[in-house]
Protein backbone atom coordinates (compact mmCIF):
# COMPACT_ATOMS: atom_id res chain seq x y z
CA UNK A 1 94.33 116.89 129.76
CA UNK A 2 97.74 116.27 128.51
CA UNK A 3 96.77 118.28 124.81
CA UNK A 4 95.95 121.47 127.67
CA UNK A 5 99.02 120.81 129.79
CA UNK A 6 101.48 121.42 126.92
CA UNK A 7 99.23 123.78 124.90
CA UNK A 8 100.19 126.74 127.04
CA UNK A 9 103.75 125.90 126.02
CA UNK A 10 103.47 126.92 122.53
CA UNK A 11 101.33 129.46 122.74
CA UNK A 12 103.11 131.20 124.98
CA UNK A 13 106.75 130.40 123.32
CA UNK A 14 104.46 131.81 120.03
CA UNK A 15 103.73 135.36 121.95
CA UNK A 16 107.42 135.57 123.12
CA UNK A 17 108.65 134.58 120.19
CA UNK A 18 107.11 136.96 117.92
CA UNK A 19 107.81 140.10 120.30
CA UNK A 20 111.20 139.30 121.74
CA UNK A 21 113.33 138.04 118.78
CA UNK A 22 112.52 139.35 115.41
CA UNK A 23 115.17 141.83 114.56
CA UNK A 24 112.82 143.92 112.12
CA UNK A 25 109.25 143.85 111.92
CA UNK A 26 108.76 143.81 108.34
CA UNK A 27 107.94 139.80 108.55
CA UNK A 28 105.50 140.33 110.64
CA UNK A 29 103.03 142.45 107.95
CA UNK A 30 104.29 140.21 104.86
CA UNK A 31 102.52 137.20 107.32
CA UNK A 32 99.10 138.76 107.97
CA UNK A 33 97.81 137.83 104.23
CA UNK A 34 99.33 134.38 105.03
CA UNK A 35 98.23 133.42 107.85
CA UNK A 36 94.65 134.60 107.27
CA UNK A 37 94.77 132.38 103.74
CA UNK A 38 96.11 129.50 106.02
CA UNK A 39 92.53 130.10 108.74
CA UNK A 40 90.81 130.45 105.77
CA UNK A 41 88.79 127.37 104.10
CA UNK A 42 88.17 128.77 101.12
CA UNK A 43 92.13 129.29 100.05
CA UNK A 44 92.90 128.95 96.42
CA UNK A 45 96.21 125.96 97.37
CA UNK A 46 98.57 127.78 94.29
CA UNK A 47 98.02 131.37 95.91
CA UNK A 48 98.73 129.85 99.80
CA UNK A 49 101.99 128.24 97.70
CA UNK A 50 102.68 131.65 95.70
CA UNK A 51 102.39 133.68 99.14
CA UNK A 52 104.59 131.49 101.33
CA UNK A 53 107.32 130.95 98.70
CA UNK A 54 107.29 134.51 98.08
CA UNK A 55 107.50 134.92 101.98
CA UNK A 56 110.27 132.33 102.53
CA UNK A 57 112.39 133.90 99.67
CA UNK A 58 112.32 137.39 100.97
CA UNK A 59 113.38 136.29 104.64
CA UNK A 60 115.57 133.44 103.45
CA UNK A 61 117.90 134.76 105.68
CA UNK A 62 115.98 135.77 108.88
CA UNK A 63 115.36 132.54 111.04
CA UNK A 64 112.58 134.63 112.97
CA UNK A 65 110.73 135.04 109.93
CA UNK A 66 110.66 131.50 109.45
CA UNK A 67 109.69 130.51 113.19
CA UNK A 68 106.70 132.84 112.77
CA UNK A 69 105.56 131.39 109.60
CA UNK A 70 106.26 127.65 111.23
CA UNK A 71 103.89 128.97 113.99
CA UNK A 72 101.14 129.89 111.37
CA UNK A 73 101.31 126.16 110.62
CA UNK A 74 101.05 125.46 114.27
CA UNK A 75 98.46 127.24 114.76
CA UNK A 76 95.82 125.21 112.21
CA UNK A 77 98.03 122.18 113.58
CA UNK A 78 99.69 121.35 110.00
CA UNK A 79 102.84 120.50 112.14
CA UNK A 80 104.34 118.79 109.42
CA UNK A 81 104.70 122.03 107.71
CA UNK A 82 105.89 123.92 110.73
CA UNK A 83 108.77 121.62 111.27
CA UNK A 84 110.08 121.78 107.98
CA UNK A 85 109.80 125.64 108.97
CA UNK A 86 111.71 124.78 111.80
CA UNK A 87 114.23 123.06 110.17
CA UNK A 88 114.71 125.84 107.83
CA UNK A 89 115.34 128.15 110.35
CA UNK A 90 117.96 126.38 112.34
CA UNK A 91 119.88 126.14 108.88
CA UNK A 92 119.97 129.67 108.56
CA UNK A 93 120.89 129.65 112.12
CA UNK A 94 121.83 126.74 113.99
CA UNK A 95 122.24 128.55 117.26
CA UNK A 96 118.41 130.16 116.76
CA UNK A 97 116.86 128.76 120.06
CA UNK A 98 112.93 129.98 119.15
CA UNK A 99 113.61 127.26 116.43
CA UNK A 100 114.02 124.59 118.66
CA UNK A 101 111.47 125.78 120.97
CA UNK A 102 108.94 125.61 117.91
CA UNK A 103 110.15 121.88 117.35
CA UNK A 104 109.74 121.22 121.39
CA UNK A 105 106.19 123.27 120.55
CA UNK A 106 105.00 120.93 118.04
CA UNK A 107 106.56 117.86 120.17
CA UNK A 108 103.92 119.35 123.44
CA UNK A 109 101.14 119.41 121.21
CA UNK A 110 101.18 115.63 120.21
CA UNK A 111 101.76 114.82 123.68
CA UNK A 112 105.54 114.00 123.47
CA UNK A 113 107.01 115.35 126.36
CA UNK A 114 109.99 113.48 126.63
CA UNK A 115 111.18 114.52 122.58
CA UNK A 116 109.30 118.52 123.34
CA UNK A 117 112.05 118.12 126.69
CA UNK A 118 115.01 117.24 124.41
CA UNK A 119 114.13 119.96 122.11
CA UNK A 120 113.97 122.99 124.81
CA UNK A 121 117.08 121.64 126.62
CA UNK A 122 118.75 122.08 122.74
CA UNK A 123 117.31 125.62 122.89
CA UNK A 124 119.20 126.01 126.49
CA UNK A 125 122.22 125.06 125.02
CA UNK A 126 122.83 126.85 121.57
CA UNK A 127 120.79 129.97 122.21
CA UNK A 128 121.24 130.21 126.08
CA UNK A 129 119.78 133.90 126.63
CA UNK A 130 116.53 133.10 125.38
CA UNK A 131 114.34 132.43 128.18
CA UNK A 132 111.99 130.13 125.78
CA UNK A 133 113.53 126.90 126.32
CA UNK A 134 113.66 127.71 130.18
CA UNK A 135 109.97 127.85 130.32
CA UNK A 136 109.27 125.27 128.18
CA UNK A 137 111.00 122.78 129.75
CA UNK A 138 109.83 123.62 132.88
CA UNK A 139 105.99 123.67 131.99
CA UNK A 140 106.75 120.08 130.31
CA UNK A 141 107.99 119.45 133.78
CA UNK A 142 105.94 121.31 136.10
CA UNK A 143 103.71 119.05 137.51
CA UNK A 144 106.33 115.32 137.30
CA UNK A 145 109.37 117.05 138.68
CA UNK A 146 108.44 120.25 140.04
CA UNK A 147 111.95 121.12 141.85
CA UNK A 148 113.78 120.34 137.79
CA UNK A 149 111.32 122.58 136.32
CA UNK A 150 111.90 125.36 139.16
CA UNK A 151 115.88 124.71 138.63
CA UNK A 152 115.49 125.44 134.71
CA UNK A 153 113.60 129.08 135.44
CA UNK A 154 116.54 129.52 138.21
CA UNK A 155 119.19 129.21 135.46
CA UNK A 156 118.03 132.25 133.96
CA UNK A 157 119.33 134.95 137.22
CA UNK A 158 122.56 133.80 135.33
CA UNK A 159 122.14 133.66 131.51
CA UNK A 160 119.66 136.30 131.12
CA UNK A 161 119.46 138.77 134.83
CA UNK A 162 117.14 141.13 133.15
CA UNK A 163 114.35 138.67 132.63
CA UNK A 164 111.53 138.53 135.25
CA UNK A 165 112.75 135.08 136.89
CA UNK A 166 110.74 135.19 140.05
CA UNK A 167 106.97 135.96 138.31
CA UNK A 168 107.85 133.30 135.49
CA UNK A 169 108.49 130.61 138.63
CA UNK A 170 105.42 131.90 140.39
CA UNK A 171 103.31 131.84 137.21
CA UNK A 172 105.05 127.93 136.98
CA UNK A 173 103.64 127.50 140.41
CA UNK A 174 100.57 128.39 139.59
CA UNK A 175 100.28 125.86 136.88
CA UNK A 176 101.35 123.38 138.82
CA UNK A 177 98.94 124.35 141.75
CA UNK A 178 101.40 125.17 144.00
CA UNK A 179 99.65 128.24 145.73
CA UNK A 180 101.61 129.10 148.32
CA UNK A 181 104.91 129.16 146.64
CA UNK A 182 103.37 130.76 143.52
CA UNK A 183 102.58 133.29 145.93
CA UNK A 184 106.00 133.69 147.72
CA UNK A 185 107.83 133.71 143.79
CA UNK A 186 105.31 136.76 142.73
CA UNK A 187 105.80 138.79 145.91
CA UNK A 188 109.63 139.05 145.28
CA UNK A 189 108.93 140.44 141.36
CA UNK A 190 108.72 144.37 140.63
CA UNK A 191 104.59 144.56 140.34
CA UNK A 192 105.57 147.56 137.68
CA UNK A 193 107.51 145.35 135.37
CA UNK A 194 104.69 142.23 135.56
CA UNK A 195 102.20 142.15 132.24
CA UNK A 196 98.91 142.76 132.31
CA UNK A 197 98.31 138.60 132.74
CA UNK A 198 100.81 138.07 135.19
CA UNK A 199 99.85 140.93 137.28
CA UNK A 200 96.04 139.42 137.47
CA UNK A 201 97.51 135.87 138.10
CA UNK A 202 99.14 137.49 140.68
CA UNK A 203 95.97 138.62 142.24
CA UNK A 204 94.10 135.59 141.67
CA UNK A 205 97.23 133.85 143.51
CA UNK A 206 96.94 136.31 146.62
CA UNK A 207 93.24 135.50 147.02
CA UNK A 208 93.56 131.72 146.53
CA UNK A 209 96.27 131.78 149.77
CA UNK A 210 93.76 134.18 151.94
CA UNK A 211 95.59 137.16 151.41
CA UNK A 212 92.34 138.99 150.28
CA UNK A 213 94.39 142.36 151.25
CA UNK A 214 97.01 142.23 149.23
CA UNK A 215 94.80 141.03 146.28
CA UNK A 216 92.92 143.68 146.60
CA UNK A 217 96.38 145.76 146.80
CA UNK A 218 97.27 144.37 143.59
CA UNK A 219 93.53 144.90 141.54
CA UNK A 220 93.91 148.64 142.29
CA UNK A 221 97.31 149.35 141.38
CA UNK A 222 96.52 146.77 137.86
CA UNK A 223 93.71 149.42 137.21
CA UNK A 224 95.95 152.04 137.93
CA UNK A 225 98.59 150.78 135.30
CA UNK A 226 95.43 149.02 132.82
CA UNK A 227 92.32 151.54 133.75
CA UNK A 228 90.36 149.69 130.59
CA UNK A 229 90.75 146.31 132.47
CA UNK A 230 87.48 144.61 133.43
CA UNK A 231 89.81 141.75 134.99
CA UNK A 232 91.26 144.48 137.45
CA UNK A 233 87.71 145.94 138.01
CA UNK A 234 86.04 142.75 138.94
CA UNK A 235 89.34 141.69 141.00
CA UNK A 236 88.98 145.10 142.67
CA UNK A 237 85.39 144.09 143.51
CA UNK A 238 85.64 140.30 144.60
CA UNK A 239 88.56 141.37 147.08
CA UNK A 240 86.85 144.41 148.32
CA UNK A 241 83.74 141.80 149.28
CA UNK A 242 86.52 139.50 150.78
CA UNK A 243 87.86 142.14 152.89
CA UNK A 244 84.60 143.84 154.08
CA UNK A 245 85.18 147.18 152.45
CA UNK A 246 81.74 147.21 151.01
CA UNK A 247 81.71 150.50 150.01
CA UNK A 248 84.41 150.05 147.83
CA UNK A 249 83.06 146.42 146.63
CA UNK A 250 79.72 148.65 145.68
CA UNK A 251 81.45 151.41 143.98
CA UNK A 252 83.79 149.36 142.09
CA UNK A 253 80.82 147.44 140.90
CA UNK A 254 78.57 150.07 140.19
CA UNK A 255 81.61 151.44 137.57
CA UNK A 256 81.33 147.98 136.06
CA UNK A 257 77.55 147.74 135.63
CA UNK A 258 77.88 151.15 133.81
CA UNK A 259 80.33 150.32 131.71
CA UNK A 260 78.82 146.28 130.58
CA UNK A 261 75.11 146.61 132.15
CA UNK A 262 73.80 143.85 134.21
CA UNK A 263 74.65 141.23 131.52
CA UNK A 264 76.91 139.15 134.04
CA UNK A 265 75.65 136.66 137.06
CA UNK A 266 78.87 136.72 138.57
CA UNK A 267 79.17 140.66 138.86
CA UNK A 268 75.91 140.77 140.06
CA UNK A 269 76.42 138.36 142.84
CA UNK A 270 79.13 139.84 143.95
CA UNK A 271 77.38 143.06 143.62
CA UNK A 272 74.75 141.71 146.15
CA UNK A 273 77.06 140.23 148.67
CA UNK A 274 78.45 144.15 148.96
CA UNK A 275 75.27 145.88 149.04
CA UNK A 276 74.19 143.37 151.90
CA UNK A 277 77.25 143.91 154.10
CA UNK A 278 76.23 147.59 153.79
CA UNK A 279 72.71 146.35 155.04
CA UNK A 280 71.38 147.11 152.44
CA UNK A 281 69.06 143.65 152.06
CA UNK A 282 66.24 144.46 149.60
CA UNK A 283 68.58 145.71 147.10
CA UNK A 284 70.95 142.76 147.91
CA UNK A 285 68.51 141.12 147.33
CA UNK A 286 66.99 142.56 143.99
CA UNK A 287 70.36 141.69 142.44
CA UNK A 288 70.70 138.27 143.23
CA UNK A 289 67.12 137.77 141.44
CA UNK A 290 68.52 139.31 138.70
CA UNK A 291 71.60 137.13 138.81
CA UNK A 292 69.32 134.04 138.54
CA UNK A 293 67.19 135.83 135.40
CA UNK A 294 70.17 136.50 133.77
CA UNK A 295 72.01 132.67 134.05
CA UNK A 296 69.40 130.23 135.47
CA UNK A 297 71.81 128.08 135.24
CA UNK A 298 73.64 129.83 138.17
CA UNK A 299 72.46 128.16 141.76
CA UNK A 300 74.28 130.23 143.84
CA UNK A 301 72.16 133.16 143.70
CA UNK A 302 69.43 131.28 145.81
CA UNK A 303 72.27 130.59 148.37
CA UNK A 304 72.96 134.08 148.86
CA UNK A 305 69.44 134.81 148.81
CA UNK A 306 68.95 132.77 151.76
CA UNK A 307 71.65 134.17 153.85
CA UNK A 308 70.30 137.52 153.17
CA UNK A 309 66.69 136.72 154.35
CA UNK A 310 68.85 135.27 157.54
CA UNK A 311 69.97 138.39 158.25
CA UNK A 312 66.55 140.10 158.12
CA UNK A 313 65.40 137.59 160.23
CA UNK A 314 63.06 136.05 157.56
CA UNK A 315 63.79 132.57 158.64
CA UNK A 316 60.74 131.32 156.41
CA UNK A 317 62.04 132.60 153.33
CA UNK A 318 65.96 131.66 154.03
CA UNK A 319 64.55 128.68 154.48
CA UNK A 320 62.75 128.55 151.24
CA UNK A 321 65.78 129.57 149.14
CA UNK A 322 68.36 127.43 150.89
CA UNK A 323 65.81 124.43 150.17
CA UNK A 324 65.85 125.37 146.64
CA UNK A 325 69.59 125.89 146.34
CA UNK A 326 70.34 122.29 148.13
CA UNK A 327 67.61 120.53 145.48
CA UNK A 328 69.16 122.30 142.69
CA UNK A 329 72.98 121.05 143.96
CA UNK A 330 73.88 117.95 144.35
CA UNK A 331 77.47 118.94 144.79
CA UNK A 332 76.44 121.25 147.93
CA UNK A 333 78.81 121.79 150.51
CA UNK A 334 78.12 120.58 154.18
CA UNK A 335 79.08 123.81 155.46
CA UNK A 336 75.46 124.77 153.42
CA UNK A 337 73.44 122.28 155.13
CA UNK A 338 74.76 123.74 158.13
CA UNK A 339 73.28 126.93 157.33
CA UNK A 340 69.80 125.55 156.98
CA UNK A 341 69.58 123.61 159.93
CA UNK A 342 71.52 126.84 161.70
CA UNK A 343 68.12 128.60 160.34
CA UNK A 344 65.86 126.22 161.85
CA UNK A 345 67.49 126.88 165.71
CA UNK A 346 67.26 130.06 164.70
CA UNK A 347 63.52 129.80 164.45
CA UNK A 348 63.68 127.71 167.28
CA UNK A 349 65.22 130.06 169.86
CA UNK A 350 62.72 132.19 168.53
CA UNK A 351 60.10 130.22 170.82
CA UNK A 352 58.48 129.89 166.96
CA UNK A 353 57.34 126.03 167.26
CA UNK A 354 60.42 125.38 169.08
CA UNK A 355 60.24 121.12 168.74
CA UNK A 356 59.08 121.21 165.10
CA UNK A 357 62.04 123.53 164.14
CA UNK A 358 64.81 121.53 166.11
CA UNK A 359 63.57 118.26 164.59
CA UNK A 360 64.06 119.76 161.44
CA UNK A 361 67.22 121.08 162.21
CA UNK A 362 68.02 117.76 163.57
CA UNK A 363 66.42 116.15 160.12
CA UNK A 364 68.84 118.28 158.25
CA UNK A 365 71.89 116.28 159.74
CA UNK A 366 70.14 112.92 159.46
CA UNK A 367 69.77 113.62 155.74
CA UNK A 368 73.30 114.24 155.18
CA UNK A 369 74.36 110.93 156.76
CA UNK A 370 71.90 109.31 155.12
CA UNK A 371 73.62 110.75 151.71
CA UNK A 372 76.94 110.41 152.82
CA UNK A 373 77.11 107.37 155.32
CA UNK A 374 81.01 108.36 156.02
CA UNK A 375 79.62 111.41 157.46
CA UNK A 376 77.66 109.76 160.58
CA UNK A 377 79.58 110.35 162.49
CA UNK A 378 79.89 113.88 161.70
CA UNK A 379 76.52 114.36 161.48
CA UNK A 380 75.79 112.85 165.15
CA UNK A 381 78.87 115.50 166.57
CA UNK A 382 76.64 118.68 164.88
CA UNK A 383 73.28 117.30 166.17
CA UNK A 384 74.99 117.53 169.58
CA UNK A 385 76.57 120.76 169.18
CA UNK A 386 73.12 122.26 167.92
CA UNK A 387 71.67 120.94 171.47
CA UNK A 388 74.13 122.06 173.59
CA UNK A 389 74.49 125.36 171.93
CA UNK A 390 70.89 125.35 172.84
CA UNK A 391 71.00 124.45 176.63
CA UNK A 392 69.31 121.24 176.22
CA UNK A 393 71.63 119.79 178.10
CA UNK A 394 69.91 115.97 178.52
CA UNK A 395 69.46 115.15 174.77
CA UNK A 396 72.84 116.96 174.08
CA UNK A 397 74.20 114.36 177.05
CA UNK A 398 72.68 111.07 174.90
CA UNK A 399 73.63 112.77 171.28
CA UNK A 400 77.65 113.47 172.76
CA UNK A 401 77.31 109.67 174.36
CA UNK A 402 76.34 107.90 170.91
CA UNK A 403 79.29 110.12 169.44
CA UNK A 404 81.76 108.04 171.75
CA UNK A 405 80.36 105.21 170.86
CA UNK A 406 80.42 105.72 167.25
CA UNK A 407 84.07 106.74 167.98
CA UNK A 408 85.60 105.53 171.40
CA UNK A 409 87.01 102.13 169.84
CA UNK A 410 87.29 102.70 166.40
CA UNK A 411 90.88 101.32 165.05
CA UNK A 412 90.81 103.50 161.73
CA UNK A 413 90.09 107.23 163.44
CA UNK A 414 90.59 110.07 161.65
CA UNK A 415 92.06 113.62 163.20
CA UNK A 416 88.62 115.28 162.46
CA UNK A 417 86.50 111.83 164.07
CA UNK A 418 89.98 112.26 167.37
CA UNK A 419 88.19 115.65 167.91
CA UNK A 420 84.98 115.11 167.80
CA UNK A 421 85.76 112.50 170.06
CA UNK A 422 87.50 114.65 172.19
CA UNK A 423 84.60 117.69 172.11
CA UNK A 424 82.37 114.47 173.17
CA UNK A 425 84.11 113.53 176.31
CA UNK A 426 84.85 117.72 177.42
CA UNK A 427 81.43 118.54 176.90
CA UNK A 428 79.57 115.47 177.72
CA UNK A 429 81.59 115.70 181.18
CA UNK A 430 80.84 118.89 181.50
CA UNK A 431 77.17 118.64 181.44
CA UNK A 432 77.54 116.25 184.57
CA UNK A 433 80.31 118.02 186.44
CA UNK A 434 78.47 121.82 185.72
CA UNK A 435 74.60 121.20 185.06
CA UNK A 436 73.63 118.22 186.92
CA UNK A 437 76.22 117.65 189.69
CA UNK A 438 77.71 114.37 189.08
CA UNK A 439 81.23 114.71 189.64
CA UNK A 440 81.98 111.04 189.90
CA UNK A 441 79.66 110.65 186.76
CA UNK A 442 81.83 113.25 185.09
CA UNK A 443 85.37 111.64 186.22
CA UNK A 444 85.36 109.22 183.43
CA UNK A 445 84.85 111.50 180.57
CA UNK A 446 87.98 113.79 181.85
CA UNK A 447 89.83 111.00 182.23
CA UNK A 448 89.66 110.02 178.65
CA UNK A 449 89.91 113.17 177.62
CA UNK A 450 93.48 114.12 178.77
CA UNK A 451 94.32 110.91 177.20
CA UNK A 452 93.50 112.59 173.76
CA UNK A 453 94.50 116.01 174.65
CA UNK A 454 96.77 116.25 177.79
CA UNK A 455 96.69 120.34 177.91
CA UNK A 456 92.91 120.30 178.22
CA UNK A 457 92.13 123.55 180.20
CA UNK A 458 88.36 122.19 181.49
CA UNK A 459 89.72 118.29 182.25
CA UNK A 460 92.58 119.83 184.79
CA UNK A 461 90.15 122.45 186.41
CA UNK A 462 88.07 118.88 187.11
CA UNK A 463 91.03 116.97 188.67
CA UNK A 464 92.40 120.13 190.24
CA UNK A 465 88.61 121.07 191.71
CA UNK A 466 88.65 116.72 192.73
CA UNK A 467 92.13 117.56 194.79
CA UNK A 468 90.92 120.38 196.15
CA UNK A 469 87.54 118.53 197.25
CA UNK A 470 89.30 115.33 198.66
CA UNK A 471 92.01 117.65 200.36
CA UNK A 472 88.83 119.81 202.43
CA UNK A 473 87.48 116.20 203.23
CA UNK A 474 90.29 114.71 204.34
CA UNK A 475 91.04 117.89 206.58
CA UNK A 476 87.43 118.06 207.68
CA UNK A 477 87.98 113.94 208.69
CA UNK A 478 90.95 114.58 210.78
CA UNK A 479 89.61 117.42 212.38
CA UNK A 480 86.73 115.67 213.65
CA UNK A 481 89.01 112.70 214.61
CA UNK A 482 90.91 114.76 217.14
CA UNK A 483 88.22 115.50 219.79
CA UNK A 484 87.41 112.07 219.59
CA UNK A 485 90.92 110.75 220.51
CA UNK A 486 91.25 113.36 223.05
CA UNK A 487 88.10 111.91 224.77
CA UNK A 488 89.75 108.20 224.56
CA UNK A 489 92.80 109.42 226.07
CA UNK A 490 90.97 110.84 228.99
């Protein structure tokens, strides 16, 4: 993980490198033969030695040259050799920061964060313009001292204004999986100045916070500026899904298919999610099968599958898919066990064997508890939901009671278990206030309700409908007191 972490550092000080700070590009062709000889295993060791003595004699006096011939080296991770190239090019130039960076490179690569640190804080110093030792540093630092490695990007509004400061720190943020402010550093940049990468990470970004409309925003202007892009296009078509515009979603992927054929499970998923929020199901459906015969090893067409037949109202065979897709997962999410015991009530309310299907539905939960014994009493909470959603208000009454009981006196209570506890006392007291007429039953419930949540609307209609009651009683009392005492009297 660490090798990955500082990977991105040279290869991305390599890219800059090459296309930022060469003064001529003459080096650049004499390298080709080079390099290639250097990838290649079959190099005759006196011609590799002829070519790069040649090389280093012609450009003896261009430290660029040298840094791009040190990051040959790099690249088939003969880092020995690359040093000395680095060293070579900082005595041609002792202020040449890319040489430094290439010595911080090498230090990344082997894991040496602290000596790769010390080398891009020398490239700060003698070469102070060059944004290189900026970002190095900072992806060296991204993740241990976030706020350090945001400070070395935010040195560069000073030394160097012209250089895209706020999509470097949200591109930092992004490696460092801070979404949200990844997101607010990218929507401050120019969108027209961002590179074909950064503009995509930008839209990846967008979606990953939930803002699905401006990712989509940003997919369609990226194809606008990079028509060729099939990052854009398939951008352009997972945002148009996550904002509803399935007709866009379709055409978008329809362009795609053309252009790569149905070759891809994930295009073709997505393709089916947008030609079922158009309605259209069979065809939804047609390309989620083909999803599955193109990748086998891709489950989540059967999930979709399943939610398709749901909407048809083919509860028999959204069952049979979901079924599949939870044997095949073992990862699944409990939001997708959900679904299939939401398909069973469906079935249910139906009037289509209305106990067998909510025992199954209920069987659903029991086998997730059963799987994940921290999840009881989660799985108790849905079991009662499910019933009360479905008017059955006596089991839904004993499922909500062994909910506080799971709950009422445990020490270590989560803020997901607080509300279940708290949807347990509102509804279980509503059942006996509402359904069955037990106000004093119900008193208890509301009680310990607005000890967990004071504002509850229901638990103060209760007391206030209690005050109201006693008040009418107590008026009703003293009115029937008064003839009585007028009798006495006379």
């Amino acid at each position: 993980m660490k090798r990955m972490k500082y990977l991105f550092a040279g290869m991305f000080a390599l890219s800059v490198s090459l296309g930022v700070n060469a003064q001529t590009v003459d080096y650049k062709e004499a390298l080709k033969p080079i390099t290639t000889a250097l990838e290649s295993s079959s190099t005759d060791p006196k011609e590799l030695k002829s070519l790069v003595k040649s090389y280093k004699k012609e450009f003896k006096k261009n430290p660029a040259a040298i840094v791009a011939l040190g990051y040959s080296y790099f690249g088939i991770k003969d880092y020995t050799s690359a040093t000395e190239c680095a060293d070579l090019a900082l005595k041609i130039n002792n202020k040449f920061g890319d040489a430094y960076v290439l010595k911080g490179d090498i230090c990344s690569i082997q894991d040496d964060g602290g000596g790769a640190a010390t080398w891009y804080q020398n490239a700060m110093t003698q070469d102070p313009k060059n944004p290189n030792g900026y970002l190095g540093y900072a992806n060296v630092y991204r993740k241990r001292d976030p706020q350090g490695a945001e400070a070395a990007i935010n040195q560069l509004r000073q030394t160097n204004p012209e250089f895209p400061v706020d999509a470097e720190l949200g591109h930092l943020m992004f490696n460092a999986d801070n979404m949200d402010k990844a997101f607010d550093y990218y929507s401050k940049s120019n969108m027209d100045k961002l590179s074909e990468g950064r503009l995509a990470e930008y839209a990846l970004v967008a979606g990953s916070v939930d803002k699905k409309d401006k990712a989509l925003e940003i997919a369609k202007f990226g194809l606008g500026k990079f028509p060729t892009s099939k990052a854009f296009l398939r951008l352009a078509i997972i945002n148009s899904v996550g904002t509803e515009k399935y007709d866009e979603a379709v055409n978008f992927a329809k362009k795609l298919i053309a252009e790569e054929g149905e070759n891809n499970s994930g295009d073709l998923i997505y393709y089916g999610q947008a030609l079922a929020g158009l309605g259209q199901y069979d065809e939804a459906i047609a390309k989620f099968n083909k999803a599955i015969e193109v990748d086998s090893k891709n489950i989540m067409p059967y999930q979709h599958i399943s939610e398709t037949y749901a909407k048809m109202g083919n509860e028999d065979k959204a069952i049979e898919h979901s079924k599949k897709y939870l044997e095949l997962n073992p990862n699944a999410k409990i939001s997708e066990y959900t679904k299939l015991a939401g398909i069973y009530m469906a079935k249910m309310k139906k009037g289509e064997n209305p106990e067998e299907n909510y025992a199954n539905a209920m069987s659903v939960y029991d086998g997730v508890a059963a799987k994940y014994p921290q999840l009881k009493s989660w799985s108790i909470y849905s079991k009662a939901n499910e019933t009360f959603k479905a008017e059955m208000d006596e089991q839904a009454l004993n499922l909500y009671n062994e909910v506080v009981n799971e709950l009422e006196n445990k020490a270590d209570r989560d803020r997901d278990e607080t509300n279940y506890l708290a949807t347990a006392y509102r509804n279980g007291g509503y059942i006996l206030w509402s359904s069955k007429g037990d106000t004093d039953a119900a008193r208890p419930y509301f009680e310990k309700l607005l000890k967990i949540d004071p504002e509850n609307s229901l638990a103060k209609k209760y007391f206030e409908a209690e005050a109201a009651a006693n008040a009418e009683a107590a008026a009703a009392a003293e009115g029937e007191a008064a003839p009585a005492e007028q009798q006495a009297t006379e």
